[in-house]
C-alpha atoms as a PDB file:
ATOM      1  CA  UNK A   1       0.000   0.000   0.000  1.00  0.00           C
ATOM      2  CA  UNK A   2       2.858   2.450   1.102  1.00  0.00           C
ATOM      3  CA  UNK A   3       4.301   1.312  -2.389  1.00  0.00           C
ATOM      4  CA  UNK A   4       1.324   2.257  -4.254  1.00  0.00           C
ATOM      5  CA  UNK A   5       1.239   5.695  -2.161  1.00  0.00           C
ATOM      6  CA  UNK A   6       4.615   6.637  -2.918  1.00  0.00           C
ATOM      7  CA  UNK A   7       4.425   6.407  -6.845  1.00  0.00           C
ATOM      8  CA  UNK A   8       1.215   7.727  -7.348  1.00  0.00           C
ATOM      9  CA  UNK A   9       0.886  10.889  -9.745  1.00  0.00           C
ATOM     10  CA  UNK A  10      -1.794  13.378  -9.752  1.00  0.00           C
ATOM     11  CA  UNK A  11      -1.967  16.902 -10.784  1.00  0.00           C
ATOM     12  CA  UNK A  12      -3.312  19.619 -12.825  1.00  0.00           C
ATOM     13  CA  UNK A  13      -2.679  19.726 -16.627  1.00  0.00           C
ATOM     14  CA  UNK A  14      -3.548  23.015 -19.030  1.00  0.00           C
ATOM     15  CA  UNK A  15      -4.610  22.474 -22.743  1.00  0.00           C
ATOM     16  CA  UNK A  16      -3.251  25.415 -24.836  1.00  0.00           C
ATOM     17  CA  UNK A  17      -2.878  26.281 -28.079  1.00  0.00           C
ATOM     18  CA  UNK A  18      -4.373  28.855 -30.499  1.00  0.00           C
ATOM     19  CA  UNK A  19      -8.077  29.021 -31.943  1.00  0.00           C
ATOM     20  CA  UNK A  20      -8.977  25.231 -33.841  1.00  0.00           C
ATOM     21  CA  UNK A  21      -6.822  23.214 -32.844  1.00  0.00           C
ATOM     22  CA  UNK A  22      -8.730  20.750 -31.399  1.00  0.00           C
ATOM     23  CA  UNK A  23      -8.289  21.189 -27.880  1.00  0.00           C
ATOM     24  CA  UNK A  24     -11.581  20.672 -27.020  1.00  0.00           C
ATOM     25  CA  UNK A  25     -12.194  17.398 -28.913  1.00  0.00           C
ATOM     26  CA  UNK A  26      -8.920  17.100 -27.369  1.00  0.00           C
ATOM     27  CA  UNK A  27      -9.885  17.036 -23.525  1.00  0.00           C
ATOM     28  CA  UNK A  28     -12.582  14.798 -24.617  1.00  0.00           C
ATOM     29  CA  UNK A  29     -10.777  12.222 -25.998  1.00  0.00           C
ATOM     30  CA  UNK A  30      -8.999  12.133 -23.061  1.00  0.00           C
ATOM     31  CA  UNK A  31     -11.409  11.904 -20.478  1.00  0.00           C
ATOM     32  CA  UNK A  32     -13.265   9.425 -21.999  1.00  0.00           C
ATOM     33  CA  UNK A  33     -16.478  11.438 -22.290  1.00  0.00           C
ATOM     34  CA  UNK A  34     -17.762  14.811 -23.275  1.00  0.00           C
ATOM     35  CA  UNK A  35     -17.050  17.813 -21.093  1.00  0.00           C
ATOM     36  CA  UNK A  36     -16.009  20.739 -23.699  1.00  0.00           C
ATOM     37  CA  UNK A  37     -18.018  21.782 -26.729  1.00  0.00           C
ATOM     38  CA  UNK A  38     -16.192  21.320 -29.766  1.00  0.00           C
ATOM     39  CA  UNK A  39     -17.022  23.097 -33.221  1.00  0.00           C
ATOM     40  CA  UNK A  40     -15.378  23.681 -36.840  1.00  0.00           C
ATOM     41  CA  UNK A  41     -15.822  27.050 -35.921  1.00  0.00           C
ATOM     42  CA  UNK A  42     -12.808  29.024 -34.061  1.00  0.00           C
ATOM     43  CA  UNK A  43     -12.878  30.278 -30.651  1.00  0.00           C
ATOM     44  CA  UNK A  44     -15.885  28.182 -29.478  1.00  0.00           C
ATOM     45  CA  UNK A  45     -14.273  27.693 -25.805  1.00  0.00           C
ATOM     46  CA  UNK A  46     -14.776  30.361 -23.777  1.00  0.00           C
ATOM     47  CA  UNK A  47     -14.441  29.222 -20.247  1.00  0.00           C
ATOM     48  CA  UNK A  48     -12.029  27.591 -18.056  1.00  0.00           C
ATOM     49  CA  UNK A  49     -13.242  23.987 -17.636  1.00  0.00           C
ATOM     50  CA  UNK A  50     -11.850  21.294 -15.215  1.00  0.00           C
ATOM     51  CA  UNK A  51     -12.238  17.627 -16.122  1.00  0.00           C
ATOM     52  CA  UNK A  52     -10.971  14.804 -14.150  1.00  0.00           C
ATOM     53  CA  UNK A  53      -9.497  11.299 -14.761  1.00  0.00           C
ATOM     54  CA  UNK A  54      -8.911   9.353 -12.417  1.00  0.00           C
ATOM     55  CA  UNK A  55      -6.993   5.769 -12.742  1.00  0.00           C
ATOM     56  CA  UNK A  56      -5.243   3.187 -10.706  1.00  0.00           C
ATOM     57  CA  UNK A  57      -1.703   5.101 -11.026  1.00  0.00           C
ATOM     58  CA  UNK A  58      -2.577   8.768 -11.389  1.00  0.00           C
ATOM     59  CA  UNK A  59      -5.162  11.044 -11.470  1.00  0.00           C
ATOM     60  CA  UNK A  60      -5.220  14.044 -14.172  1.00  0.00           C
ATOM     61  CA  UNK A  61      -7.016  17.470 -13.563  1.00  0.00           C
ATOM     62  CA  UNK A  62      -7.440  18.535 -16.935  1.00  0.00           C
ATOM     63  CA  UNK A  63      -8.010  22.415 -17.920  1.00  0.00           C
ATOM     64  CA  UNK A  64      -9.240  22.926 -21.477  1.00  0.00           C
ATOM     65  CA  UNK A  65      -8.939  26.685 -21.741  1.00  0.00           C
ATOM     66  CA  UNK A  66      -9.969  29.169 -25.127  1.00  0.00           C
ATOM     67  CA  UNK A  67      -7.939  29.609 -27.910  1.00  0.00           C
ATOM     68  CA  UNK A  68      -5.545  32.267 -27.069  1.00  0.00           C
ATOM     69  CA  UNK A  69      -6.876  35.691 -29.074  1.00  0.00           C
ATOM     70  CA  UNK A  70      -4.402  37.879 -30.996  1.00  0.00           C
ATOM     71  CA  UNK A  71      -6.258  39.151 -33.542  1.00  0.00           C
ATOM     72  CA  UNK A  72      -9.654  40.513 -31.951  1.00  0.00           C
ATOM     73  CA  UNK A  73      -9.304  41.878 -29.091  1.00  0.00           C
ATOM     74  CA  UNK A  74     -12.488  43.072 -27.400  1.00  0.00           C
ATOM     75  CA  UNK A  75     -13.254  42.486 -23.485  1.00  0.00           C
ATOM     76  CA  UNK A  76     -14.141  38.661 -24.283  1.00  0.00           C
ATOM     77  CA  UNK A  77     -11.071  38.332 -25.767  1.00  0.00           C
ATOM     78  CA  UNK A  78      -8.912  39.962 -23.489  1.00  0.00           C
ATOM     79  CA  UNK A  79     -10.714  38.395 -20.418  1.00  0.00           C
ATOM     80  CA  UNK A  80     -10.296  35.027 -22.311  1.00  0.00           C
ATOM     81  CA  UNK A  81      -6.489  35.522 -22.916  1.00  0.00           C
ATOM     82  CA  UNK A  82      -5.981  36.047 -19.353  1.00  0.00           C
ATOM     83  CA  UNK A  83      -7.454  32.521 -18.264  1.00  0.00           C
ATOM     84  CA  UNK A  84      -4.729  31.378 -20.514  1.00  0.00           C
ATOM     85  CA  UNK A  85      -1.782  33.235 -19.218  1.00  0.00           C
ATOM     86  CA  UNK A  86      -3.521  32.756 -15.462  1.00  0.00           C
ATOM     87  CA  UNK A  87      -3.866  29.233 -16.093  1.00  0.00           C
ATOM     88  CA  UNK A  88      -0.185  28.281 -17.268  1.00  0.00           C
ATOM     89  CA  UNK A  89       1.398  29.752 -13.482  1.00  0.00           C
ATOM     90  CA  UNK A  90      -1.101  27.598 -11.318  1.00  0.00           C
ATOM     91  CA  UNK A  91      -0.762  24.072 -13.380  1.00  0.00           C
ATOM     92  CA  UNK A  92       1.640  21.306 -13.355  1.00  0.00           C
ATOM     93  CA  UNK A  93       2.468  20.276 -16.747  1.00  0.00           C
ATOM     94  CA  UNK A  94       0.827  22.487 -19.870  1.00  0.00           C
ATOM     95  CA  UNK A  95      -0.198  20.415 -23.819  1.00  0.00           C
ATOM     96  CA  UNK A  96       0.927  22.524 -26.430  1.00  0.00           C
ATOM     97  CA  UNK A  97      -2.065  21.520 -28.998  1.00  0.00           C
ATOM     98  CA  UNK A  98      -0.764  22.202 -32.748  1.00  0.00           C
ATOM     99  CA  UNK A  99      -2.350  20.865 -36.205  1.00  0.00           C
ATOM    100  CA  UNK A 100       0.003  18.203 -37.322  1.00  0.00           C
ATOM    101  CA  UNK A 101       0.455  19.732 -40.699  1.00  0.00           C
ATOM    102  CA  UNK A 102       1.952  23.434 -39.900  1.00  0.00           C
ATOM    103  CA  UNK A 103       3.092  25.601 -37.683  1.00  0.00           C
ATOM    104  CA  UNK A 104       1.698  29.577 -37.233  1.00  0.00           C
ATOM    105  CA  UNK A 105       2.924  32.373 -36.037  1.00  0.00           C
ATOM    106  CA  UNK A 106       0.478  31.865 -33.566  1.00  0.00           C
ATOM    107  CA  UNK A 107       1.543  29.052 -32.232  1.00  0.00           C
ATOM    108  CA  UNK A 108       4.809  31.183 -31.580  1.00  0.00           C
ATOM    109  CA  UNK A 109       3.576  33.999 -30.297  1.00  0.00           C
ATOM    110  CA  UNK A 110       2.043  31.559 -27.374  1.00  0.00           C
ATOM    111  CA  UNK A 111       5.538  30.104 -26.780  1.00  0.00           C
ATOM    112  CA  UNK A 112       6.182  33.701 -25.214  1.00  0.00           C
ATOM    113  CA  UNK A 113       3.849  33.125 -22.393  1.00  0.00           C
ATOM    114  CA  UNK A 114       4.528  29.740 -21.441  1.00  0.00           C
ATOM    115  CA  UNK A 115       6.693  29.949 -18.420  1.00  0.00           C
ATOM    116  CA  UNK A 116       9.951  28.604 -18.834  1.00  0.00           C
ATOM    117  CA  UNK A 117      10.079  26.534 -15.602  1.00  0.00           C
ATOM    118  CA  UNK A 118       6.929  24.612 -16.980  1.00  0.00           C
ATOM    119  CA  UNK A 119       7.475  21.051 -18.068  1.00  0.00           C
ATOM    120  CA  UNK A 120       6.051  21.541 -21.938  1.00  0.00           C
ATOM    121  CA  UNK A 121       4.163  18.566 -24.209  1.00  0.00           C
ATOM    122  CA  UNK A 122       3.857  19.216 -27.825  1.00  0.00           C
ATOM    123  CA  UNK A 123       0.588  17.599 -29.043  1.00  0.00           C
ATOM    124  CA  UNK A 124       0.295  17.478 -33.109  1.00  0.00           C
ATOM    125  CA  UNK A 125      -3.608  16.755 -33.569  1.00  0.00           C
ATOM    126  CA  UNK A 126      -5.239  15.550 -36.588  1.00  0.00           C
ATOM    127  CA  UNK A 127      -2.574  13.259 -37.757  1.00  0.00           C
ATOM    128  CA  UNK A 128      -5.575  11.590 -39.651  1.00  0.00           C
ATOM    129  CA  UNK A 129      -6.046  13.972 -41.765  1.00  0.00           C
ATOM    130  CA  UNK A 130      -2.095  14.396 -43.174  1.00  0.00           C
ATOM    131  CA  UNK A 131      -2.274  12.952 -46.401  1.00  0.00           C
ATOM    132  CA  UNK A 132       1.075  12.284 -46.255  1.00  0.00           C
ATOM    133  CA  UNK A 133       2.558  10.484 -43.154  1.00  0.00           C
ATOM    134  CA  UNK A 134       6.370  10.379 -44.142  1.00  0.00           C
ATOM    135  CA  UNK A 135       6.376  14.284 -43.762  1.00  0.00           C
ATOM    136  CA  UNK A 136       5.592  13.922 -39.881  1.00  0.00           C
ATOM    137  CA  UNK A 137       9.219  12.646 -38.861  1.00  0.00           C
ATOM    138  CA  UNK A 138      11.100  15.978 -40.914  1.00  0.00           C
ATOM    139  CA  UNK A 139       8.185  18.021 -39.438  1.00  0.00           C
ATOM    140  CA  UNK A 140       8.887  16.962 -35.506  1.00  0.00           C
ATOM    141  CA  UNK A 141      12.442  17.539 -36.148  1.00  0.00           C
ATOM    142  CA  UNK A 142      12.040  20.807 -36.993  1.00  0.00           C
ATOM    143  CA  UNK A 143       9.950  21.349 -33.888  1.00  0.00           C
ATOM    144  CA  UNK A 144      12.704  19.981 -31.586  1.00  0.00           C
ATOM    145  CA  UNK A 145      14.377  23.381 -32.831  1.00  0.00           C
ATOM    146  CA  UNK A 146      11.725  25.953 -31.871  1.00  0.00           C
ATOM    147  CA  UNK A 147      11.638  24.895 -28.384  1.00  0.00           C
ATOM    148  CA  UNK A 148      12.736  22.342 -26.083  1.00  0.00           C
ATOM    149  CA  UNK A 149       9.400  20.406 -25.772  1.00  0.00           C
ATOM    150  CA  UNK A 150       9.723  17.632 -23.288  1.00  0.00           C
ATOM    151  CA  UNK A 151       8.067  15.538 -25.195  1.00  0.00           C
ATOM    152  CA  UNK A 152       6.192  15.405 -28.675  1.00  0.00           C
ATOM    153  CA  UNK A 153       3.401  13.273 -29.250  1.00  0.00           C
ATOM    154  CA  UNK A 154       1.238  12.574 -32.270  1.00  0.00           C
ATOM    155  CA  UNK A 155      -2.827  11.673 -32.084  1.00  0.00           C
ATOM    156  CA  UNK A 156      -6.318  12.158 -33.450  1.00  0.00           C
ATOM    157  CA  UNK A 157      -8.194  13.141 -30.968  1.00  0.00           C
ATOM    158  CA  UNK A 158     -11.116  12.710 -33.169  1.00  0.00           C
ATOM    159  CA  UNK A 159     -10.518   9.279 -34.095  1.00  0.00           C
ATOM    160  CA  UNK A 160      -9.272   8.988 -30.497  1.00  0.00           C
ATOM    161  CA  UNK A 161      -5.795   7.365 -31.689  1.00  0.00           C
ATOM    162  CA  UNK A 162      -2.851   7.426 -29.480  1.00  0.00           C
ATOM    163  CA  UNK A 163      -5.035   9.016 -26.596  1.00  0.00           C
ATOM    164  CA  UNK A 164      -3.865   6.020 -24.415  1.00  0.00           C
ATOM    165  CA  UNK A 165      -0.072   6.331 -25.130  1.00  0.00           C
ATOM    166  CA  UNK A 166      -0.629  10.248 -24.558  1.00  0.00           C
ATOM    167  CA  UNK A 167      -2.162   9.738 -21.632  1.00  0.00           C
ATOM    168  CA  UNK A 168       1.208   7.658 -20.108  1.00  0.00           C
ATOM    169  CA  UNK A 169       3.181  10.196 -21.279  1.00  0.00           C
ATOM    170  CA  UNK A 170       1.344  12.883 -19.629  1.00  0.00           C
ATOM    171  CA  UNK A 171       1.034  10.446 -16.065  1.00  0.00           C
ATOM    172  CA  UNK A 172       5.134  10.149 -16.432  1.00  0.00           C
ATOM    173  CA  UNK A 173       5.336  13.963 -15.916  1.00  0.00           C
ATOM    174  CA  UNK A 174       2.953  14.575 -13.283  1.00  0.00           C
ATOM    175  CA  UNK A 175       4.305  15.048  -8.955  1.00  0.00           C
ATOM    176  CA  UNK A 176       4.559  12.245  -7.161  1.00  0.00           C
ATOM    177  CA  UNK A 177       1.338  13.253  -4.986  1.00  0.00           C
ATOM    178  CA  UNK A 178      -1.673  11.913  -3.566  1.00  0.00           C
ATOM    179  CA  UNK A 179      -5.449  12.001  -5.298  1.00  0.00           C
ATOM    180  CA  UNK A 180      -6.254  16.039  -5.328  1.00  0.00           C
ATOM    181  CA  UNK A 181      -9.947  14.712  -5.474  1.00  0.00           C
ATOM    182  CA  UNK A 182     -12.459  12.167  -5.146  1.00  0.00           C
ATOM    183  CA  UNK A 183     -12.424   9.103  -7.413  1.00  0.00           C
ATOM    184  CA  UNK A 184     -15.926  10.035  -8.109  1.00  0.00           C
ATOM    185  CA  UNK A 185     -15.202  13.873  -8.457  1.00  0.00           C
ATOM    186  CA  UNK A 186     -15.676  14.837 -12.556  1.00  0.00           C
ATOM    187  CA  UNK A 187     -15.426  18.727 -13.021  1.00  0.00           C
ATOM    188  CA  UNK A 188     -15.801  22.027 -11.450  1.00  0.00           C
ATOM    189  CA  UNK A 189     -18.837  23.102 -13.401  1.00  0.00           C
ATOM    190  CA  UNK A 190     -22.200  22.659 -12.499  1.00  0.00           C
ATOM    191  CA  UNK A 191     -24.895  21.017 -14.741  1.00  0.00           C
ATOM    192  CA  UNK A 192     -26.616  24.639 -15.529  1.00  0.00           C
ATOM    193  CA  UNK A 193     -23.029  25.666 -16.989  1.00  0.00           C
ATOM    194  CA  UNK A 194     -23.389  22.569 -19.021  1.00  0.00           C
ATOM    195  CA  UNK A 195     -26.648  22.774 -20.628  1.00  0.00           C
ATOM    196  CA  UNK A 196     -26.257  26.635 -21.449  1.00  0.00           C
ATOM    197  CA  UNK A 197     -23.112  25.389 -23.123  1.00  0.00           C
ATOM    198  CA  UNK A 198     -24.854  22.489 -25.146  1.00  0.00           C
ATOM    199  CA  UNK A 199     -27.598  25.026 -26.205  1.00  0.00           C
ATOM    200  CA  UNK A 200     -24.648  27.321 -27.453  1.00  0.00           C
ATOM    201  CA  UNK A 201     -22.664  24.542 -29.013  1.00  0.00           C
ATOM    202  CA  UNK A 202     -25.657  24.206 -30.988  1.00  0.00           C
ATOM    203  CA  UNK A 203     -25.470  27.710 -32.124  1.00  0.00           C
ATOM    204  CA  UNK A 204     -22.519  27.169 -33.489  1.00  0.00           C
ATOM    205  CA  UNK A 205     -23.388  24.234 -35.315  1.00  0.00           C
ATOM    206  CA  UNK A 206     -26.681  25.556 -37.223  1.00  0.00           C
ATOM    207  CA  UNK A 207     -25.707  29.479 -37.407  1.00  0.00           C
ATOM    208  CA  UNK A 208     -23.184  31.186 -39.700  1.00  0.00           C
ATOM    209  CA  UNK A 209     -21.429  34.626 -39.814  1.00  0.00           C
ATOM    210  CA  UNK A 210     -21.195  36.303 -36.673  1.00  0.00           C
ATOM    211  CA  UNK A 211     -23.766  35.716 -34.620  1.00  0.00           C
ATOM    212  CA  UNK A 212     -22.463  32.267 -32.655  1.00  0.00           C
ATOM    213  CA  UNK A 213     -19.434  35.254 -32.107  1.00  0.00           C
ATOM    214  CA  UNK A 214     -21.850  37.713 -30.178  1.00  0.00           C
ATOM    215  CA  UNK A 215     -24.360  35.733 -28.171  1.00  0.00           C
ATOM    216  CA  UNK A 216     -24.506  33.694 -24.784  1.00  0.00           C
ATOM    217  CA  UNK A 217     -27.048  31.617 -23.364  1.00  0.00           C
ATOM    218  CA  UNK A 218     -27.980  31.003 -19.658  1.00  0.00           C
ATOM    219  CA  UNK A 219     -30.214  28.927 -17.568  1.00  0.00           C
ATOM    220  CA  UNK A 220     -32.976  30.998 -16.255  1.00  0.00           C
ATOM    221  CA  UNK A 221     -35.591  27.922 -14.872  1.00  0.00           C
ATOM    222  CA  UNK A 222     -35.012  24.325 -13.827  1.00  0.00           C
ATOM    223  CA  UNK A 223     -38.099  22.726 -12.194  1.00  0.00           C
ATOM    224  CA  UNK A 224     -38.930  18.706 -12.338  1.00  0.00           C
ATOM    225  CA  UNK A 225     -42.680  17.408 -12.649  1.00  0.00           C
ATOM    226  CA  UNK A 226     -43.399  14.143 -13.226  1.00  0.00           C
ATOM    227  CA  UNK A 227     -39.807  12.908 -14.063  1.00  0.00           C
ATOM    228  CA  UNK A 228     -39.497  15.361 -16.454  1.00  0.00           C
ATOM    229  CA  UNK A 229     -37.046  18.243 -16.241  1.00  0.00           C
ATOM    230  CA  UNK A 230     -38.412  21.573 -17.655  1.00  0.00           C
ATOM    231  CA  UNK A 231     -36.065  24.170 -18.098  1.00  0.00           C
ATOM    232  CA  UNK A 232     -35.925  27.597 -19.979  1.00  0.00           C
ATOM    233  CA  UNK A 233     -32.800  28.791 -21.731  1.00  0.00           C
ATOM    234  CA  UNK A 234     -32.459  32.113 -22.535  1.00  0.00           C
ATOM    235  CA  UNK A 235     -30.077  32.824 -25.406  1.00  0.00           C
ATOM    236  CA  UNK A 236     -28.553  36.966 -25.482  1.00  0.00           C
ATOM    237  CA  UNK A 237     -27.951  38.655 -28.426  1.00  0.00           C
ATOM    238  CA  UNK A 238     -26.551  41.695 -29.531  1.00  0.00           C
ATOM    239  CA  UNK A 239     -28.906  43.267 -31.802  1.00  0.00           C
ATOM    240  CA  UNK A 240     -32.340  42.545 -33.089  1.00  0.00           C
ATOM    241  CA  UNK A 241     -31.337  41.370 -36.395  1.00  0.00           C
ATOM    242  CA  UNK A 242     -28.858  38.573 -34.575  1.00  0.00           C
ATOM    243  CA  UNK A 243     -32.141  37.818 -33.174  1.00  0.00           C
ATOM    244  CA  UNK A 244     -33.839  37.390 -36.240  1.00  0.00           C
ATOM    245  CA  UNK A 245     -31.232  35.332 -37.795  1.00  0.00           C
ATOM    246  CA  UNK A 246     -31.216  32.730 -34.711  1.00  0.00           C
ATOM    247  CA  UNK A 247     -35.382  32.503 -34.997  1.00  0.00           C
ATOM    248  CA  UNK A 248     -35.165  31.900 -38.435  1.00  0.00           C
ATOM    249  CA  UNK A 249     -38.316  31.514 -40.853  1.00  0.00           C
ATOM    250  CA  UNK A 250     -41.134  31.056 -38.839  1.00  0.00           C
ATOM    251  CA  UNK A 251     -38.835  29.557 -36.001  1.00  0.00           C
ATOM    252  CA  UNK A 252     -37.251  27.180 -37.959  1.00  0.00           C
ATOM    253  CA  UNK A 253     -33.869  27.768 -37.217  1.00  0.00           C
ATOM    254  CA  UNK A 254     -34.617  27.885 -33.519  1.00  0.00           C
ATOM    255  CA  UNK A 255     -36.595  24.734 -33.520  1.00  0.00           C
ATOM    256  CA  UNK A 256     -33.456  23.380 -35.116  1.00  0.00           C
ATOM    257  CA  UNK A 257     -31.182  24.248 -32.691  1.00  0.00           C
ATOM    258  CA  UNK A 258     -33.089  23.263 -29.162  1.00  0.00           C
ATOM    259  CA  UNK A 259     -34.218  19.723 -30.600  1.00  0.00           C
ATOM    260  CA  UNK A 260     -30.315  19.436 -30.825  1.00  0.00           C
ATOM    261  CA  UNK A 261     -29.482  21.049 -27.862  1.00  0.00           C
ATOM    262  CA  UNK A 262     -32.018  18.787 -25.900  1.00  0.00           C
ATOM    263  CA  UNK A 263     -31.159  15.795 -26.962  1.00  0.00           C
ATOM    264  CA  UNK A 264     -27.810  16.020 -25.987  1.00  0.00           C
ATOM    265  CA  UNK A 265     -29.018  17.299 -22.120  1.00  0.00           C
ATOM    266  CA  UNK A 266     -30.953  14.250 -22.196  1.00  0.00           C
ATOM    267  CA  UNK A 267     -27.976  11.846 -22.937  1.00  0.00           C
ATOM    268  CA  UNK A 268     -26.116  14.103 -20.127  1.00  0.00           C
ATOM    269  CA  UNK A 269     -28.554  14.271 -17.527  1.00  0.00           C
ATOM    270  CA  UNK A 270     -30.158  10.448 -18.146  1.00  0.00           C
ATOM    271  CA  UNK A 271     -33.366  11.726 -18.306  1.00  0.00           C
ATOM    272  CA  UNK A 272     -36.278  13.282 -20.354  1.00  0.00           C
ATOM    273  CA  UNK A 273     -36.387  16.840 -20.564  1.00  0.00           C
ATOM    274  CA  UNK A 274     -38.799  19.926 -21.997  1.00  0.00           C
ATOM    275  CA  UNK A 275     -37.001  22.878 -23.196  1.00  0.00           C
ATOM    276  CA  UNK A 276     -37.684  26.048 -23.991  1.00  0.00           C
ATOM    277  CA  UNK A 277     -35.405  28.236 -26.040  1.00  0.00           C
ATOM    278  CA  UNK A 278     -36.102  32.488 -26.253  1.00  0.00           C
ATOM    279  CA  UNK A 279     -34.480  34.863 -27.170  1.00  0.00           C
ATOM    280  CA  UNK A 280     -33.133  38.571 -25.283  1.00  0.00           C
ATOM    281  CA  UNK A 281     -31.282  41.311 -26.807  1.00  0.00           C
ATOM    282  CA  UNK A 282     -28.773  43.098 -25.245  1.00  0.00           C
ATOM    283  CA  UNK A 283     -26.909  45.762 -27.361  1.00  0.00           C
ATOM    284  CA  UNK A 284     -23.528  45.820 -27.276  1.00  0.00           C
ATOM    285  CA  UNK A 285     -23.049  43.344 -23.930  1.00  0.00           C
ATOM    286  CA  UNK A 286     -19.334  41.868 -25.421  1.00  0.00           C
ATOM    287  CA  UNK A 287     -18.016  45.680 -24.536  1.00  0.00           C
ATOM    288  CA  UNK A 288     -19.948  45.973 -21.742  1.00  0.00           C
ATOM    289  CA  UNK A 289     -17.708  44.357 -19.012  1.00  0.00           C
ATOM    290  CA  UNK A 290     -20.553  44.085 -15.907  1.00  0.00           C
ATOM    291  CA  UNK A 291     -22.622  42.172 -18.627  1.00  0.00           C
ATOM    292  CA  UNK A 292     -19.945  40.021 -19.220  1.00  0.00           C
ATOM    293  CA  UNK A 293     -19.254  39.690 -15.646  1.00  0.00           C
ATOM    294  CA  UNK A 294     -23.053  39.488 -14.865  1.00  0.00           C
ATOM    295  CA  UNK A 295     -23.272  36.422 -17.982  1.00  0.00           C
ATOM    296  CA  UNK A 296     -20.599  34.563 -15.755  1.00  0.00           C
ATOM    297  CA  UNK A 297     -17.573  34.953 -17.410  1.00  0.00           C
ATOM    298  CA  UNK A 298     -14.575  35.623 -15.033  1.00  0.00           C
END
């Protein structure tokens, strides 16, 4: 037992890297089950999000944080990019997420907040989609260059390969400690975080342009009756024609986006649920940093 206690591992881990990456699907994959929302769409993440895993020889505190912002900066963005930068001093070991086939000036630019005393892993994602493999080796080489990684490891977190190899990897570089949490504990966000989240997910899924960009949505009513859980979403906008656009012809694009949104709270929560989806505009609330505060984001 003593044994066991004495080369256990636990501790916290930040996911970084810059706007569609992957790091969401990326936390997922590694988890085992969905915590983040993922999207094609950039900059989806907008929250600091905890996930744990625990196993016989380690447990992992993940943080998926948002894709850190250089190019628009408004008071979202900048509150975002300081999650990022906050998160790197407080965690153990930080994933450097890249796409496997290039290298931005992004992805440098993010070098330049990483602290140095930080033990670093460089994660190239979407290996499935290189449609040449041969060009990985001369591409990690280069890599080696840039910085000195202490380690560099290959997956798909979509097709979930080389999440268990990663996952070693990552256990290898964690403090010999004791469990930081239950075995039982799974994240530090409650269930109305989540479903807001799944409504907005679906946002971004079914709505183009800007608009996923400038709204939020929030739980305003959870009540159960009769085993089933009604709740009432409210979704913020920032002008009446965003509004519009999200309703769609006579409420199509609406109807679209809760039947989505539900049945995904439904595979989360186990059980049935009614949901109702409307609709609030509040002009200019991404400048506006007591709205932004008030909306719940830190």
């Amino acid at each position: 037992m003593n044994n066991e206690l004495n080369s256990y591992r636990a501790g916290f881990i930040g996911i970084i890297g810059r706007p569609n990456v992957g790091k969401s699907t990326l936390n997922n994959a590694l988890l085992g089950h969905k915590l983040s929302i993922v999207s094609k769409k950039a900059q989806t993440t907008r929250h600091r999000i905890k996930g744990v895993l625990t196993r016989k020889d380690a447990q992992f505190i993940f943080v998926d944080t948002p894709g850190f912002q250089l190019k628009y900066l408004n008071p979202l963005n900048r509150m975002m990019n300081r999650i990022v930068s906050q998160e790197l001093l407080e965690v153990d070991l930080i994933i450097h997420v890249i796409d496997s086939a290039r290298w931005l000036e992004e992805d440098s630019r993010l070098l330049e907040i990483i602290p140095r005393s930080k033990k670093v892993i460089l994660i190239l994602n979407k290996i499935d989609l290189l449609k040449d493999k041969s060009e990985l080796l001369p591409f990690i080489s280069k890599l080696t260059n840039i910085y000195p990684y202490d380690s560099i490891v290959p997956v798909s977190a979509l097709k979930k390969h080389n999440i268990d190899a990663l996952l070693n990897e990552i256990a290898s570089h964690l403090p010999l400690q004791r469990k930081i949490f239950d075995d039982d504990y799974l994240t530090d966000r409650s269930t109305s975080f989540f479903i807001s989240e799944f409504l907005r997910e679906k946002i971004f899924r079914f709505v183009g342009n800007e608009v996923p960009y400038e709204c939020t949505t929030l739980v305003e009513k959870w009540e159960e009756k009769l085993n089933i859980l009604h709740l009432s979403v409210c979704v913020i906008v920032g002008s009446s024609n965003h509004r519009a656009i999200l309703i769609g012809h006579r409420g199509e694009n609406l109807k679209r986006i809760a039947i989505a949104a539900r049945l995904d709270i439904e595979k989360f929560l186990e059980k049935k649920v009614y949901l109702n989806v409307y609709i609030k505009v509040k002009k200019k609330w991404l400048n506006d940093k007591n709205s932004l505060i008030s909306f719940g984001y830190e």
